[in-house]
Protein backbone atom coordinates (compact mmCIF):
# COMPACT_ATOMS: atom_id res chain seq x y z
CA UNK A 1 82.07 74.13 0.56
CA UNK A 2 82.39 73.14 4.65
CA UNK A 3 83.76 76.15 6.39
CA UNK A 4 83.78 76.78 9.89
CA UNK A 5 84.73 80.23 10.72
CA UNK A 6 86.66 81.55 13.96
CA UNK A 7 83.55 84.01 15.71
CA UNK A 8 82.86 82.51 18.94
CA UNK A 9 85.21 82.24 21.66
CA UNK A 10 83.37 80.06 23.50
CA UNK A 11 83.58 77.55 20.71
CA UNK A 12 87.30 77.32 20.78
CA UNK A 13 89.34 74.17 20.06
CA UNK A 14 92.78 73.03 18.90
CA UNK A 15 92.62 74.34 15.27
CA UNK A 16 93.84 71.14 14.18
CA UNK A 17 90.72 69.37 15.35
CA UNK A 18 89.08 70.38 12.38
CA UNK A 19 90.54 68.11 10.48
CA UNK A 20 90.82 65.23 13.06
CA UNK A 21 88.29 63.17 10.73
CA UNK A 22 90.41 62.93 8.44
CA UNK A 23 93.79 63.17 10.08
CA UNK A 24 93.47 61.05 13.55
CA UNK A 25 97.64 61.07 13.86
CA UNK A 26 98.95 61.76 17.28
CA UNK A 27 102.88 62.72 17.46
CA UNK A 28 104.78 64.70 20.56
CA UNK A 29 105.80 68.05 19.75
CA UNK A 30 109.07 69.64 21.28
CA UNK A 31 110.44 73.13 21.60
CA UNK A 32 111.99 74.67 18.02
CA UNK A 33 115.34 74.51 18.75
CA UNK A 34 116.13 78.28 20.97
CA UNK A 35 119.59 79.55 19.23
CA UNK A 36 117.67 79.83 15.77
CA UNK A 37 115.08 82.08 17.36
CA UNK A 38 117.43 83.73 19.62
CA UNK A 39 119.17 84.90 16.41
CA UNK A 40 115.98 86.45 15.14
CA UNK A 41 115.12 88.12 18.00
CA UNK A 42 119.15 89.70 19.45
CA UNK A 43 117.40 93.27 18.02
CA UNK A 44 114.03 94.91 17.98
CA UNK A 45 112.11 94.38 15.16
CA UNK A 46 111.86 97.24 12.35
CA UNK A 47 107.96 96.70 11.23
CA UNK A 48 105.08 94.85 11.82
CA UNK A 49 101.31 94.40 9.88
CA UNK A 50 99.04 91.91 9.23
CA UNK A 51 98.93 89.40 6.20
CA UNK A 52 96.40 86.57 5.55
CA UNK A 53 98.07 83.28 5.58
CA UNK A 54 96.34 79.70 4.19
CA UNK A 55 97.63 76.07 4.70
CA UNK A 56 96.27 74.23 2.32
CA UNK A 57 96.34 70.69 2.92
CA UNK A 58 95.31 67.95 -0.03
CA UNK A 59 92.92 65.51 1.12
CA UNK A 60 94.97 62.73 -1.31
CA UNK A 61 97.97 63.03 1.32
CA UNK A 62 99.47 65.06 -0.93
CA UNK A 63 102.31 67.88 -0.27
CA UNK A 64 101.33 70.84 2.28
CA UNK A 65 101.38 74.43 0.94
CA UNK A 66 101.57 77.93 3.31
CA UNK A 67 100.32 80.77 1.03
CA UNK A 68 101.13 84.23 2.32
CA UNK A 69 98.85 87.26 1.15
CA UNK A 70 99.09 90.78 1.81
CA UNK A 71 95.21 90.43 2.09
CA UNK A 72 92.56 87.80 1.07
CA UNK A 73 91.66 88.13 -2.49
CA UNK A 74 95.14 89.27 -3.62
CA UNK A 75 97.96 86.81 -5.21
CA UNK A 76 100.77 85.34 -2.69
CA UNK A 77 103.55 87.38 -2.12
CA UNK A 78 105.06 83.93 -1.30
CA UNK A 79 104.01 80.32 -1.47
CA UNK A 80 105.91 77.42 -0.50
CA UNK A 81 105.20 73.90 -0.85
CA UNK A 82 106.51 71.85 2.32
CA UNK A 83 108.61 68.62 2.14
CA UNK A 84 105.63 66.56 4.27
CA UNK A 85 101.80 65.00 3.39
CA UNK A 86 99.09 66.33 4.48
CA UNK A 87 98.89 63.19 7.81
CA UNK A 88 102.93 63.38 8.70
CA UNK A 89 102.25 67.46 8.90
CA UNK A 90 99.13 66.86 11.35
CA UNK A 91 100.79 64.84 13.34
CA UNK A 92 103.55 67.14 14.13
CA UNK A 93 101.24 70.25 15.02
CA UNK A 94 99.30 68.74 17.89
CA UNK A 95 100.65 70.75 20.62
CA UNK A 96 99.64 73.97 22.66
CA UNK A 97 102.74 75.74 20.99
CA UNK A 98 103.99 74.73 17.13
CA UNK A 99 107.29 76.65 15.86
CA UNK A 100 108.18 76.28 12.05
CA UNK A 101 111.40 77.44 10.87
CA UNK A 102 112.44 78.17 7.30
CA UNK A 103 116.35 78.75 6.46
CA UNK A 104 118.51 79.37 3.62
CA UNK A 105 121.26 80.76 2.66
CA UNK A 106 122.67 84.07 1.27
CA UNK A 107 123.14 84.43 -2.79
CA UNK A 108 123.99 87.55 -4.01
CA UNK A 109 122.03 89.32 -7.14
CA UNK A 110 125.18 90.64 -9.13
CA UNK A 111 127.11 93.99 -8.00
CA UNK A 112 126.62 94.42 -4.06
CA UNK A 113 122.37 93.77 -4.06
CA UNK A 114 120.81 91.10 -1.87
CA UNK A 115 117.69 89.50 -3.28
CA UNK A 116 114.31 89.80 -0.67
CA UNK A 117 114.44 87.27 1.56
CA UNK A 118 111.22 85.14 0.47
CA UNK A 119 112.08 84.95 -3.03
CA UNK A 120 114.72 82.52 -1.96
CA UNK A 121 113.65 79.18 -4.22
CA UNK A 122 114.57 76.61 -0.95
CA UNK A 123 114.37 76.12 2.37
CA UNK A 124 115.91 73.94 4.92
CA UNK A 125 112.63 73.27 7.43
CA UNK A 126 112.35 72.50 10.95
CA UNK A 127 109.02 72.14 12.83
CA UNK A 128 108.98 72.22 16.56
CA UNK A 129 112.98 71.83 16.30
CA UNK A 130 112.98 68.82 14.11
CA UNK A 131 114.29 68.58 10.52
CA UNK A 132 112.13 67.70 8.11
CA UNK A 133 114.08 68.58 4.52
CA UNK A 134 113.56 71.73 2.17
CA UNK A 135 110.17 73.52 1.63
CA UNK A 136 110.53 74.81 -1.90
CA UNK A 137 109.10 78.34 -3.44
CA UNK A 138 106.18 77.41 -5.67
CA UNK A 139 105.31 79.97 -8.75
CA UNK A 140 102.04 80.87 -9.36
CA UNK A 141 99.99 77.96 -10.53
CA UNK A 142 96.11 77.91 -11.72
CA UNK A 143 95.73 75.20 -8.71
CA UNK A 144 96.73 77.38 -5.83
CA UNK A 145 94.84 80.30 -7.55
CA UNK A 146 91.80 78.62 -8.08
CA UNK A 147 91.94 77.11 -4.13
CA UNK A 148 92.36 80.46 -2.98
CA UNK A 149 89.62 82.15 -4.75
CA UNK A 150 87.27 79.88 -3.67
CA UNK A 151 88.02 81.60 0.20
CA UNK A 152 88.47 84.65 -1.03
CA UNK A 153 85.67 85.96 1.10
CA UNK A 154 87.44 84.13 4.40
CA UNK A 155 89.14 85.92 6.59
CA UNK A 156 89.62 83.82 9.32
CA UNK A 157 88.54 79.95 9.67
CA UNK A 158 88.70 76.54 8.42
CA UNK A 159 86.75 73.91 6.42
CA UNK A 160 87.10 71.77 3.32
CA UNK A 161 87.19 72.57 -0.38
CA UNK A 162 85.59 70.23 -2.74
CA UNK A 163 86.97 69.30 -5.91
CA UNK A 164 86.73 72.00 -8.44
CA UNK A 165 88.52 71.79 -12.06
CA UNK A 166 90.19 68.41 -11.34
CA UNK A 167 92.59 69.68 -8.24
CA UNK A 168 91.18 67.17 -5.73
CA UNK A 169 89.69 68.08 -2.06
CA UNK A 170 91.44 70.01 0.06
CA UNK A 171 91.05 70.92 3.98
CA UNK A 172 92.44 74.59 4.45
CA UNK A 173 93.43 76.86 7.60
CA UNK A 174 93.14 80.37 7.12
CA UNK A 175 94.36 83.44 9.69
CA UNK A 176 95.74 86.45 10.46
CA UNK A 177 99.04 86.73 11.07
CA UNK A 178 100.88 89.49 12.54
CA UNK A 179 104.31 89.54 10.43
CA UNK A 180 107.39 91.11 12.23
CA UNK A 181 110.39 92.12 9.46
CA UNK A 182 113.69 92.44 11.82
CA UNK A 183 116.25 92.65 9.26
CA UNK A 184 116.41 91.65 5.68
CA UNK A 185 118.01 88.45 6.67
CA UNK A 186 114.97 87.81 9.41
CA UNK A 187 111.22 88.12 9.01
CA UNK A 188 108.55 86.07 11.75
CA UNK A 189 104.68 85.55 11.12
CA UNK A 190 102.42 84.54 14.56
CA UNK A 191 99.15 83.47 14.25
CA UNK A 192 96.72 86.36 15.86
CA UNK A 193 94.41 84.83 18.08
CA UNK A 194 92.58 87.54 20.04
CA UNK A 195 89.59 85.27 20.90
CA UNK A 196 91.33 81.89 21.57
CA UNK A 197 89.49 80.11 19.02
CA UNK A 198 92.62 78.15 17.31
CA UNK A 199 93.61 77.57 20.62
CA UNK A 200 96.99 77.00 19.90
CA UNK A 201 99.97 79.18 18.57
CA UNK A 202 101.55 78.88 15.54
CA UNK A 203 104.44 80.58 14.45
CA UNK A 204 106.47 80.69 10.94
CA UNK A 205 110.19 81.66 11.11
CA UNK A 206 111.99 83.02 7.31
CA UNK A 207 116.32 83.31 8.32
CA UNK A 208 118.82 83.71 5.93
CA UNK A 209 122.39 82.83 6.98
């Protein structure tokens, strides 16, 4: 398994670079549009901690997935496969500053209840303010779980995962992400960075409307 892992500041880079090999797609970015993240931010958030998040990215040009873990090693609390390959999603995460945005829509659980907000089955997606269709919830599958165990040891970092049981290669991105709940309509995840060595910010917006 290639992994390069996030130690050295002086190393830094785009985080996307890793994969520039494979994925040598340039597209401009532009600013995620500012009324949907004004709306998350009108109050002060409630809590904040840290969760492990992986994009896993098939080397086939196949669909994107963003697992979300309380902690490496443990199963997704939520895992959602995104509505672009693996090139069209490089190419729109080249810049300094990338803003994805994940909305859906309220459906009440019987009597008064409201289900938690990421077990919503669809999302309408934006990235960097432009639509790009629904990201749908994926259920646990022996794929994802056998991608994820193979970094279960990773806590931070990037690198390629050879074909194991028939799933194909796959280039991965794994961080830390510091994940703000402001309501239970509103929850944001930003990639923590304290030594610059992504080199770019990356943020992932959950609203329900």
């Amino acid at each position: 398994m290639l992994h390069t892992d996030c130690k050295d500041a002086d190393d830094r880079q785009p985080w996307w670079n890793v994969f520039k090999p494979v994925l040598d797609v340039l597209v401009p970015c532009c600013m995620c549009h500012p009324l949907l993240l004004f709306s998350l931010f009108s109050s002060p958030p409630a809590t904040a901690a840290t969760v492990t998040g992986t994009i896993i990215c098939p080397t086939n040009n196949g669909r994107v997935r963003i697992a979300m873990q309380n902690r490496a090693g443990t199963s997704p609390f939520v895992t959602l496969e995104l509505p672009l390959h693996t090139s069209h999603f490089a190419a729109l995460v080249r810049g300094q500053t990338n803003r994805i945005v994940f909305t859906c829509t309220y459906e009440p659980e019987g009597g008064s209840g409201r289900r938690p907000l990421l077990s919503a089955p669809v999302w309408a997606m934006l990235c960097n303010g432009r639509k790009m269709g629904f990201a749908v919830r994926r259920a646990g599958s022996h794929e994802d779980a056998s991608l994820l165990e193979m970094i279960r040891s990773v806590s931070t970092g990037a690198g390629l995962l050879p074909d194991k049981e028939g799933v194909g290669e796959h280039k991965y991105l794994r961080g830390q992400f510091v994940r703000t709940v402001g309501s239970s309509d509103c929850e944001a995840y930003h990639l923590a960075d304290p030594s610059g060595c992504f080199g770019q910010e990356l943020s992932l917006f959950f609203l329900r409307t």
